[in-house]
N, C-alpha and C. Protein backbone atom coordinates (compact mmCIF):
# COMPACT_ATOMS: atom_id res chain seq x y z
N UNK A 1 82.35 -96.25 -2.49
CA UNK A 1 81.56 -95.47 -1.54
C UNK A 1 82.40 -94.28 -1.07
N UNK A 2 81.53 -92.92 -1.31
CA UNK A 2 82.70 -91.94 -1.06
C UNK A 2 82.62 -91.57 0.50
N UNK A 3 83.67 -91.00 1.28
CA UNK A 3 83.45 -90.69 2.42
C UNK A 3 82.76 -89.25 3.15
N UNK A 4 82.33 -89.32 4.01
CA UNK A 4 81.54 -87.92 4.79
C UNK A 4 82.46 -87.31 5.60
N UNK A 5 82.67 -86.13 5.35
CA UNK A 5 83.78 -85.53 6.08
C UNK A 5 82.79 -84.83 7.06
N UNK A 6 83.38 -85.31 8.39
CA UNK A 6 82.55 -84.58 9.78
C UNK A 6 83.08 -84.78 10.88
N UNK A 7 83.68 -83.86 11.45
CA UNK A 7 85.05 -83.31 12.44
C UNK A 7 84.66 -81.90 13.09
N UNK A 8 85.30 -82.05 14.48
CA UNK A 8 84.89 -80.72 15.23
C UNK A 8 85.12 -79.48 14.58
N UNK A 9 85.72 -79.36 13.39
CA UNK A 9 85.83 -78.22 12.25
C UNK A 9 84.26 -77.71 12.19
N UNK A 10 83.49 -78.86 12.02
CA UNK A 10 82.05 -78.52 11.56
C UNK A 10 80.87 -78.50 12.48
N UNK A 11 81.49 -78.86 13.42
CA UNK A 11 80.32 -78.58 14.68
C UNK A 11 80.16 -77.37 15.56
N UNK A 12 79.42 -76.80 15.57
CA UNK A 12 79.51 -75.13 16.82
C UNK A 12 78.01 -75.35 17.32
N UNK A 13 78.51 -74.97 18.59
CA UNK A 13 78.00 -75.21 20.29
C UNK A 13 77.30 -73.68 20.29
N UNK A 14 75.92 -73.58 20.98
CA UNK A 14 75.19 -72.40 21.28
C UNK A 14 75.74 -71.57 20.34
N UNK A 15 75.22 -71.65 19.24
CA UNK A 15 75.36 -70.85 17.86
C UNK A 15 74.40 -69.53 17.77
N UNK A 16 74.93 -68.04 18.40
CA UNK A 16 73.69 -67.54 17.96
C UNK A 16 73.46 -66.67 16.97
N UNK A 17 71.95 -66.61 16.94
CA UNK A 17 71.53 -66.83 15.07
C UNK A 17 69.70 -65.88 16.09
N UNK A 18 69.31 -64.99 15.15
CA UNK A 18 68.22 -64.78 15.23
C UNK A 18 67.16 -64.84 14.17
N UNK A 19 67.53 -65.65 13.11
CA UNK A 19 66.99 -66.38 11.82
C UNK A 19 67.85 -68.01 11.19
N UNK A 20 66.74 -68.67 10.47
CA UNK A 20 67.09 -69.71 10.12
C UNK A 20 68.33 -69.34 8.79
N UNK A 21 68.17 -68.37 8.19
CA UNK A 21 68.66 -67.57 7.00
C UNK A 21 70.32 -67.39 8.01
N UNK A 22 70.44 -66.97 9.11
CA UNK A 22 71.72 -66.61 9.91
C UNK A 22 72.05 -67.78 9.75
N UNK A 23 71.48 -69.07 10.92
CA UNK A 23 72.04 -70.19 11.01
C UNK A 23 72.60 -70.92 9.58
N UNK A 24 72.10 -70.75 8.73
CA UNK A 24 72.23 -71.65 7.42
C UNK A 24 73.61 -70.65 6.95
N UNK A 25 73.30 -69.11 6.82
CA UNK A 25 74.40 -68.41 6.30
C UNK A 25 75.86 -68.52 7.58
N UNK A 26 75.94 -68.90 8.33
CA UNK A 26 76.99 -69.31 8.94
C UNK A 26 77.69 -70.73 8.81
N UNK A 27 76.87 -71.45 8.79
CA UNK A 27 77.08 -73.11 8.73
C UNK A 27 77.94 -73.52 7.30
N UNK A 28 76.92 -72.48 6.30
CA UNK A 28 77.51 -72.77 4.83
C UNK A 28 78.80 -72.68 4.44
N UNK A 29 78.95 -70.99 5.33
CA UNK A 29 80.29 -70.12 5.11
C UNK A 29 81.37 -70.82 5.47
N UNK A 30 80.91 -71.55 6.61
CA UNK A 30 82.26 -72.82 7.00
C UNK A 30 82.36 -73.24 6.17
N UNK A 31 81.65 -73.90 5.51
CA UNK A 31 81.69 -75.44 4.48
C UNK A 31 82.50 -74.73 3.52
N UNK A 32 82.21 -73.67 3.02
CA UNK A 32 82.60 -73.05 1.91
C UNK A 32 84.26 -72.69 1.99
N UNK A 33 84.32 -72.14 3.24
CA UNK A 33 85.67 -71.64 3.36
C UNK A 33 86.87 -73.32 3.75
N UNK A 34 86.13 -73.95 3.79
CA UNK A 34 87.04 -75.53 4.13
C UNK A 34 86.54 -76.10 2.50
N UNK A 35 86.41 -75.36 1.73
CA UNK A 35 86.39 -76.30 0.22
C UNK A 35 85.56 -77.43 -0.06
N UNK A 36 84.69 -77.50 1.01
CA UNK A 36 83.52 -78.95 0.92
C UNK A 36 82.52 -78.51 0.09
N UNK A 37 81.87 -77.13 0.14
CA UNK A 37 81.16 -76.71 -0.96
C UNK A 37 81.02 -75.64 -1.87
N UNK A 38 80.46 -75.62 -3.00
CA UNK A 38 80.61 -74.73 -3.76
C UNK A 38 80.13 -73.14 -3.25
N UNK A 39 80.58 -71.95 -3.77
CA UNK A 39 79.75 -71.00 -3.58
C UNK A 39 78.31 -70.68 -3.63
N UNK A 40 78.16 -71.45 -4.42
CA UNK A 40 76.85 -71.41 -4.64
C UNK A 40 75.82 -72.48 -3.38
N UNK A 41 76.34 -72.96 -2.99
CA UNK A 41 75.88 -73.68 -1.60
C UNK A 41 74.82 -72.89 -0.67
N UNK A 42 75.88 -71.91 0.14
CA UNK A 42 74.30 -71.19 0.65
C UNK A 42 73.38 -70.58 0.38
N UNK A 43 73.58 -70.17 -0.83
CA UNK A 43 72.27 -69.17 -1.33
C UNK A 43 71.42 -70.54 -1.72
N UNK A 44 72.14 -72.02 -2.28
CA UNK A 44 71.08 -73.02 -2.72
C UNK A 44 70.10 -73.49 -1.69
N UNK A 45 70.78 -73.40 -0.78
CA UNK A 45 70.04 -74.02 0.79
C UNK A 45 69.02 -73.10 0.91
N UNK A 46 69.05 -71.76 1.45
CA UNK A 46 68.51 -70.67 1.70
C UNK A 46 67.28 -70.88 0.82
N UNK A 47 67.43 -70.94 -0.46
CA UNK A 47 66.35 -70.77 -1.72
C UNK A 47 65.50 -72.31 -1.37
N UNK A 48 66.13 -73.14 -0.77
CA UNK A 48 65.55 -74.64 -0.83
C UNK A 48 64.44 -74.72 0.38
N UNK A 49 65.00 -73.83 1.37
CA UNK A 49 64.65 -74.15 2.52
C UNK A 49 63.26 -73.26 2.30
N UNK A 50 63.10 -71.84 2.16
CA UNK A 50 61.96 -71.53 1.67
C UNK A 50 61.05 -72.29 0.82
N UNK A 51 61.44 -73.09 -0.10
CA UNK A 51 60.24 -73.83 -0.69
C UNK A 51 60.03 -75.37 -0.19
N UNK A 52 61.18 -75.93 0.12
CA UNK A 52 60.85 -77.35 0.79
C UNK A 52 61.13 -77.33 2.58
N UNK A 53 60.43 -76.98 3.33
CA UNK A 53 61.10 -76.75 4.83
C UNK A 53 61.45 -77.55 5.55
N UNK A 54 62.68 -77.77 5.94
CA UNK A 54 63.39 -78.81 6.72
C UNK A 54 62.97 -79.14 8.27
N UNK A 55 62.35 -78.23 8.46
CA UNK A 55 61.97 -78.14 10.29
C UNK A 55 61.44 -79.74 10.90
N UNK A 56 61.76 -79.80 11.88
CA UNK A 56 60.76 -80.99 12.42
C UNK A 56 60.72 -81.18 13.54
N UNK A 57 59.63 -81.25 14.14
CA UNK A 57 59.23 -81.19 15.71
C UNK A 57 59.41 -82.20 16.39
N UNK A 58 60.22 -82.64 17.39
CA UNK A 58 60.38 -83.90 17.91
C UNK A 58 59.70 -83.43 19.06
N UNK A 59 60.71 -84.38 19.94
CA UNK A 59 60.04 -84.69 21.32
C UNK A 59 60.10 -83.66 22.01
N UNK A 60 61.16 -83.36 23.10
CA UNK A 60 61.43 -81.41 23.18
C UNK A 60 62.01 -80.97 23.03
N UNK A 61 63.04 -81.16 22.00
CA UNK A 61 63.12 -80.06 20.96
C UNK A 61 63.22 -80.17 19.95
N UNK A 62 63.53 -79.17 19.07
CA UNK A 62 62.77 -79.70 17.25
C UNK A 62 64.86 -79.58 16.39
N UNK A 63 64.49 -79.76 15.79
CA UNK A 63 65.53 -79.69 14.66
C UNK A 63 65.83 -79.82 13.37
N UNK A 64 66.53 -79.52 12.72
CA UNK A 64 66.12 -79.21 11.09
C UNK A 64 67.36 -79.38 10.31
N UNK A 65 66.76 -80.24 8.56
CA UNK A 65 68.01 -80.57 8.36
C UNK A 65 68.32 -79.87 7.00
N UNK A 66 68.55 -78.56 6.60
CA UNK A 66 68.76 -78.07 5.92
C UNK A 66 70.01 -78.36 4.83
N UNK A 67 69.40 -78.53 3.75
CA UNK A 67 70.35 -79.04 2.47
C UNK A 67 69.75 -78.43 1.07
N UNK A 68 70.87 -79.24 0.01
CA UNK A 68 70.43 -78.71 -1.15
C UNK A 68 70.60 -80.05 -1.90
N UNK A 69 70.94 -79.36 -3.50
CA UNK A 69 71.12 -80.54 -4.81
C UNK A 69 72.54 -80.62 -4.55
N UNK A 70 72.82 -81.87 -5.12
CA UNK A 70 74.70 -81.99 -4.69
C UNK A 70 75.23 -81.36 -5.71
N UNK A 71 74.77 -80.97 -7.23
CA UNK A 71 75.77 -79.96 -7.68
C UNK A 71 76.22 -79.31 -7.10
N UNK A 72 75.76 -78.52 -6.02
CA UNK A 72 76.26 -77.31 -5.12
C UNK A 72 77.77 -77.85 -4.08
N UNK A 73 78.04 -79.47 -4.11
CA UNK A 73 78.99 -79.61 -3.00
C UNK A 73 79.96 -80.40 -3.48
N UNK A 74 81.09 -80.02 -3.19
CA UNK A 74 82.81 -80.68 -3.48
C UNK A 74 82.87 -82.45 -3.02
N UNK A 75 82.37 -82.18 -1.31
CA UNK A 75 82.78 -83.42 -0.61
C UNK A 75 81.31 -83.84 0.58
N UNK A 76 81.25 -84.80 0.63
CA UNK A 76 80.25 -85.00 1.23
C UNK A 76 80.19 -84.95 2.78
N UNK A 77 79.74 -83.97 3.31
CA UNK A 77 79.92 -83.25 4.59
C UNK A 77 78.57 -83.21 5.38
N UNK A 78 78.73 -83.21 6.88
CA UNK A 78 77.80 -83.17 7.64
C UNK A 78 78.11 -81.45 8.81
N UNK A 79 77.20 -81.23 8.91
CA UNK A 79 77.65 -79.72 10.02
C UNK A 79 76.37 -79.82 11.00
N UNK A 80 76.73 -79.80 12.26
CA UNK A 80 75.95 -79.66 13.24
C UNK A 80 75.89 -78.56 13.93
N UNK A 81 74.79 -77.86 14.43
CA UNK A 81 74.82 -76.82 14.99
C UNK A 81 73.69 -77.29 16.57
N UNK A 82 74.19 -76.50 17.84
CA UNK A 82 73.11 -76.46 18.75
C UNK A 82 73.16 -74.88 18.42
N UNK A 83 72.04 -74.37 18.91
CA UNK A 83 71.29 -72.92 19.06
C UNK A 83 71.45 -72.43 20.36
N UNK A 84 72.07 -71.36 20.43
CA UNK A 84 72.10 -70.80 22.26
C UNK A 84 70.30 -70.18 22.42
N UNK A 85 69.62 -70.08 21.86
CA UNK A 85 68.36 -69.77 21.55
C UNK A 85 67.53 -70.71 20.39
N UNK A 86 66.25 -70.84 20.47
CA UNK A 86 65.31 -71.42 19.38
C UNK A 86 65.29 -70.66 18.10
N UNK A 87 65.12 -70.90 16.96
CA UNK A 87 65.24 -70.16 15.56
C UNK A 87 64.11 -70.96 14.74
N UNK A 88 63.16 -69.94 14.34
CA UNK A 88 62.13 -70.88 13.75
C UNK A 88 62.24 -71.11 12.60
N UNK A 89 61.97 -72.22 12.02
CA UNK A 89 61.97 -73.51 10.60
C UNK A 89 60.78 -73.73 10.26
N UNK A 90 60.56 -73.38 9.05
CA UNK A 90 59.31 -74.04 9.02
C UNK A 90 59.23 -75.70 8.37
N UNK A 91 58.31 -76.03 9.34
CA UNK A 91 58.14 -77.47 9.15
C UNK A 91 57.71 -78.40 8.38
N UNK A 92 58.96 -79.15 7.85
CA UNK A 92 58.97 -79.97 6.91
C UNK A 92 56.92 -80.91 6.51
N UNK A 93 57.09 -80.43 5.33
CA UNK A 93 55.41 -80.78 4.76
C UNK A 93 54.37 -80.31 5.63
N UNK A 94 54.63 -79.18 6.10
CA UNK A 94 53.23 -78.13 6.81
C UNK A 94 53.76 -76.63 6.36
N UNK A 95 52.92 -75.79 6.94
CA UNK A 95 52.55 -74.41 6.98
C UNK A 95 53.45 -73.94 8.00
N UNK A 96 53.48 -74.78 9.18
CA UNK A 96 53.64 -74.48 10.68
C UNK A 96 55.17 -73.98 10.44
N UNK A 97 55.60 -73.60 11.68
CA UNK A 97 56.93 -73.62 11.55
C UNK A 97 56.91 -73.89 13.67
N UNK A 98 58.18 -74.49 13.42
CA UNK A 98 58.84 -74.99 14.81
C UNK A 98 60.46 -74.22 15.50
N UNK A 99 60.47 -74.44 16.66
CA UNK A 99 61.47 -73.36 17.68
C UNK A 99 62.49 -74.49 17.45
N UNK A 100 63.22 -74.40 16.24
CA UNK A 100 64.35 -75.19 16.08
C UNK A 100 65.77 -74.77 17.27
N UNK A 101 66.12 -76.18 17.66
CA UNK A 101 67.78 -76.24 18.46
C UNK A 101 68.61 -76.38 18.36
N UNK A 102 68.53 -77.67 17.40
CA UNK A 102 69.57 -78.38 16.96
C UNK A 102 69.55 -78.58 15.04
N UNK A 103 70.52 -78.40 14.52
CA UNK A 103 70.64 -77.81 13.14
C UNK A 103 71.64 -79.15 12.66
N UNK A 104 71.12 -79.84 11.79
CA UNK A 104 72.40 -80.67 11.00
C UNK A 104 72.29 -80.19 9.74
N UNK A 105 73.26 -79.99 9.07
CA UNK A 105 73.33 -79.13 7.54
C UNK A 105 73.60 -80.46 6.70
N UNK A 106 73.32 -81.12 5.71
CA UNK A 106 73.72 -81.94 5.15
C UNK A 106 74.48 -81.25 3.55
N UNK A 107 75.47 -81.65 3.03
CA UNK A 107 76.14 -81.48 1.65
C UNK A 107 76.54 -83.12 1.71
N UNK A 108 75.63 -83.65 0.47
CA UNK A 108 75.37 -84.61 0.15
C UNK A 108 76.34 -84.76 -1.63
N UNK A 109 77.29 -85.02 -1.56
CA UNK A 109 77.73 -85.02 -3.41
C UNK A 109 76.87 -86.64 -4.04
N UNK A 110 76.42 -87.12 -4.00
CA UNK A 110 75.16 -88.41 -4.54
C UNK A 110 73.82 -88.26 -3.98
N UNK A 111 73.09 -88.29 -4.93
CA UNK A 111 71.97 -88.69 -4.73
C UNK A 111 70.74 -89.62 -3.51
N UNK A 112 71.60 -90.80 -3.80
CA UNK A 112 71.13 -91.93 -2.85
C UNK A 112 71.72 -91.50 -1.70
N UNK A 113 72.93 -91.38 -1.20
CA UNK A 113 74.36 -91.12 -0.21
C UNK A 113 72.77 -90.38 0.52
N UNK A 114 72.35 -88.95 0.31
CA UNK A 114 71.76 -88.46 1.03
C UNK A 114 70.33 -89.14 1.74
N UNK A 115 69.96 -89.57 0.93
CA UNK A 115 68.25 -90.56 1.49
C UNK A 115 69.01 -91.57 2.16
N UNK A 116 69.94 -92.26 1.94
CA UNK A 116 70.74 -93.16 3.64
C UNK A 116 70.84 -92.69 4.52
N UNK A 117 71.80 -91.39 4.47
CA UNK A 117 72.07 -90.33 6.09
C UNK A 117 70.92 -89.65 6.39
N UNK A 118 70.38 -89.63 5.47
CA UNK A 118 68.62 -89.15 6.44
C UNK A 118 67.98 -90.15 7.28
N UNK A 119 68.24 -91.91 6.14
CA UNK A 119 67.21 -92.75 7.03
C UNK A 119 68.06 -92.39 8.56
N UNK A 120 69.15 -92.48 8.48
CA UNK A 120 70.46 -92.93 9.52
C UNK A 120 70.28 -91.94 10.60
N UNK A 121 69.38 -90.67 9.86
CA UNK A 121 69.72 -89.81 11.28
C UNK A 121 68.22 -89.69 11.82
N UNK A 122 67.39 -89.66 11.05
CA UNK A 122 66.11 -90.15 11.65
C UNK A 122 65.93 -91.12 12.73
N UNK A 123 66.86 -92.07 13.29
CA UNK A 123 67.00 -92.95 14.18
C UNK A 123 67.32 -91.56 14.88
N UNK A 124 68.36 -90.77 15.43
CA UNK A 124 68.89 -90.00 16.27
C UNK A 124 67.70 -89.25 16.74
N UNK A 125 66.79 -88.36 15.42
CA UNK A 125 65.84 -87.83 15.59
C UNK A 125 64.65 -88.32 16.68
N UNK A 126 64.15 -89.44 16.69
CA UNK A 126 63.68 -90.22 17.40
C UNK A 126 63.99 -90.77 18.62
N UNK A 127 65.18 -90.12 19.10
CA UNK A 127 65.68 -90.36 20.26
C UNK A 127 65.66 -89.20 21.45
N UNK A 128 64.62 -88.88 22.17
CA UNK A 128 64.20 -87.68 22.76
C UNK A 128 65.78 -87.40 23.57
N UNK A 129 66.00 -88.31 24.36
CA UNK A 129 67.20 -88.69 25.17
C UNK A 129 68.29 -88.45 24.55
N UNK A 130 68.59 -88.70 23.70
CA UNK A 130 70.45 -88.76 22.49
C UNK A 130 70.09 -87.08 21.97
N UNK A 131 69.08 -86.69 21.55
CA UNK A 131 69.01 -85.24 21.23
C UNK A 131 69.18 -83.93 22.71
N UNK A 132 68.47 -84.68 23.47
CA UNK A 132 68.73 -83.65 24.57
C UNK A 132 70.61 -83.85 25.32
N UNK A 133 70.91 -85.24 25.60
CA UNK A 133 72.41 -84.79 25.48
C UNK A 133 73.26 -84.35 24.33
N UNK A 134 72.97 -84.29 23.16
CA UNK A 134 73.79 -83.84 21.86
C UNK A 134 73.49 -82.05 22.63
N UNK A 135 72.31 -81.83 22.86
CA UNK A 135 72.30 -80.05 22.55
C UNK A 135 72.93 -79.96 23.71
N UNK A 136 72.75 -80.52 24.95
CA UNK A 136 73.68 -79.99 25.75
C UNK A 136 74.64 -79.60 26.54
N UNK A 137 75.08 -80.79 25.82
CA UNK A 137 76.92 -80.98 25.13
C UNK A 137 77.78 -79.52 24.67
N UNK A 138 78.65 -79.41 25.67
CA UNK A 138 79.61 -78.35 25.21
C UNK A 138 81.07 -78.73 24.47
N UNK A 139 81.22 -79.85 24.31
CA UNK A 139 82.47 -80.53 24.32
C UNK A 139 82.11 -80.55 22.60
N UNK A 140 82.76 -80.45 21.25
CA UNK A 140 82.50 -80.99 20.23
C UNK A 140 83.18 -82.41 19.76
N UNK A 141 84.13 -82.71 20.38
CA UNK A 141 84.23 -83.66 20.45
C UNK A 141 83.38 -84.96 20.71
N UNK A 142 83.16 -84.31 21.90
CA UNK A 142 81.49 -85.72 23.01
C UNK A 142 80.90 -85.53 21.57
N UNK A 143 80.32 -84.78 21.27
CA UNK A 143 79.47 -84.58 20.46
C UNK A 143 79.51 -84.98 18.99
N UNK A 144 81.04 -85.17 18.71
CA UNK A 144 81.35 -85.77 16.96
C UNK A 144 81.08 -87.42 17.88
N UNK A 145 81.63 -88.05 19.10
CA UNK A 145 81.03 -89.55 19.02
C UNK A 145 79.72 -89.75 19.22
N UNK A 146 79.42 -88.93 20.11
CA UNK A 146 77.55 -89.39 19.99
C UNK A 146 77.18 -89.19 18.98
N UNK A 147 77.65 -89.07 17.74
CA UNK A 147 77.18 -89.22 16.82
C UNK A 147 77.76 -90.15 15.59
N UNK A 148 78.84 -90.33 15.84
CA UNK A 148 79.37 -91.54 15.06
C UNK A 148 78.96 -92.82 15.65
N UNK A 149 79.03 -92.74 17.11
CA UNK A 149 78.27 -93.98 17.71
C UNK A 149 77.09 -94.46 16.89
N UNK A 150 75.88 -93.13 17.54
CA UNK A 150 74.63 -93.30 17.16
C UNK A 150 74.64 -93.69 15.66
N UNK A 151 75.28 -93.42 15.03
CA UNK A 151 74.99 -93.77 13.04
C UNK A 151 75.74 -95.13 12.70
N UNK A 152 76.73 -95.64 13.93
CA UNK A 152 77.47 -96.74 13.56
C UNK A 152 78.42 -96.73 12.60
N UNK A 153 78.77 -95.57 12.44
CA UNK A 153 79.74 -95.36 11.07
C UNK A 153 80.95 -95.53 11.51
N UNK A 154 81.77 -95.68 10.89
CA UNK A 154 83.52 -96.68 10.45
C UNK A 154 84.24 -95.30 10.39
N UNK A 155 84.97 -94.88 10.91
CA UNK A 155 86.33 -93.51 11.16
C UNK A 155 87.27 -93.66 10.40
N UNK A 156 87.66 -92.67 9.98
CA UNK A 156 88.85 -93.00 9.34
C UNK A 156 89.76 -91.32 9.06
N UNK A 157 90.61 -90.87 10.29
CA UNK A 157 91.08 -89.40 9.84
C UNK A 157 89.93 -88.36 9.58
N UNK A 158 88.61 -88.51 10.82
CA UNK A 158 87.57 -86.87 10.50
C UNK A 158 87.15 -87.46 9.20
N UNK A 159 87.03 -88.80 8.41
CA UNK A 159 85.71 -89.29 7.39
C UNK A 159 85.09 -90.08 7.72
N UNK A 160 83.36 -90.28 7.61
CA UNK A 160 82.86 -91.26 8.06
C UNK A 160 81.97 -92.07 6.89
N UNK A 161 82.65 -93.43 6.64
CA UNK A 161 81.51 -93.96 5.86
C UNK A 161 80.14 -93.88 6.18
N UNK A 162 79.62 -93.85 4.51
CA UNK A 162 77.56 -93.92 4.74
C UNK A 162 77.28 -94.68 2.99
């Protein structure tokens, strides 16, 4: 089982972005410049996100989990973003699009690896309460355990089994 690298390296607090295209082209550029993914990473997301849309409307507020195919990634990485402003997504299996807040980027290197950390974060998603303290959380730290908590995942040196 390979590990998920996700450390306050990859998390940024009131990120601002006046497109989903910004948010994704910032998030990536990290990944990219820390060797987790290929170059070709954000333009794959970008191109993905226009045809499959990650958006999704929760309780109050929405969030979106923008990814690609794992050819595009080195190591299997998670990146979180809050929004100092809403950035609209359009929403996963509709037309609509939603005032996204909160941004998790997934680089998934397996197949399956990724449909687990989706079921895994779909619990978080569903948590009106755990999403409204994640966004407004300034600490990235607070914010890497409320989320290792919430997924139950095993630490080990900034990797988290999935």
């Amino acid at each position: 089982m390979s590990q998920l690298n996700f450390n306050e390296s990859l998390i940024f607090t009131q990120l601002q972005a006046d497109s989903k295209e910004e948010v994704i082209q910032h998030m990536a550029d990290n990944l990219v410049n820390q060797g987790l993914v290929k170059k070709s990473y954000k333009e794959a997301v970008i191109e993905r996100e226009i045809e499959f849309a990650t958006g999704l409307p929760t309780g109050s507020l929405s969030v979106a989990i923008p990814h690609t195919d794992v050819k595009h990634v080195n190591r299997k990485s998670i990146s979180i973003a809050t929004l100092s402003k809403p950035v609209l997504f359009g929403v996963m299996g509709d037309d609509d699009t939603t005032p996204v807040q909160l941004v998790f980027m997934l680089a998934m290197d397996e197949e399956h690896s990724q449909l687990s950390l989706l079921q895994k974060l779909m619990a978080i998603f569903q948590d009106d309460e755990l999403l409204t303290m994640i966004y407004q959380e300034d600490d990235k730290t607070k914010i890497k355990k409320l989320i290792e908590n919430q997924l139950d995942l095993s630490m080990k040196e900034g990797e988290l089994n999935v």
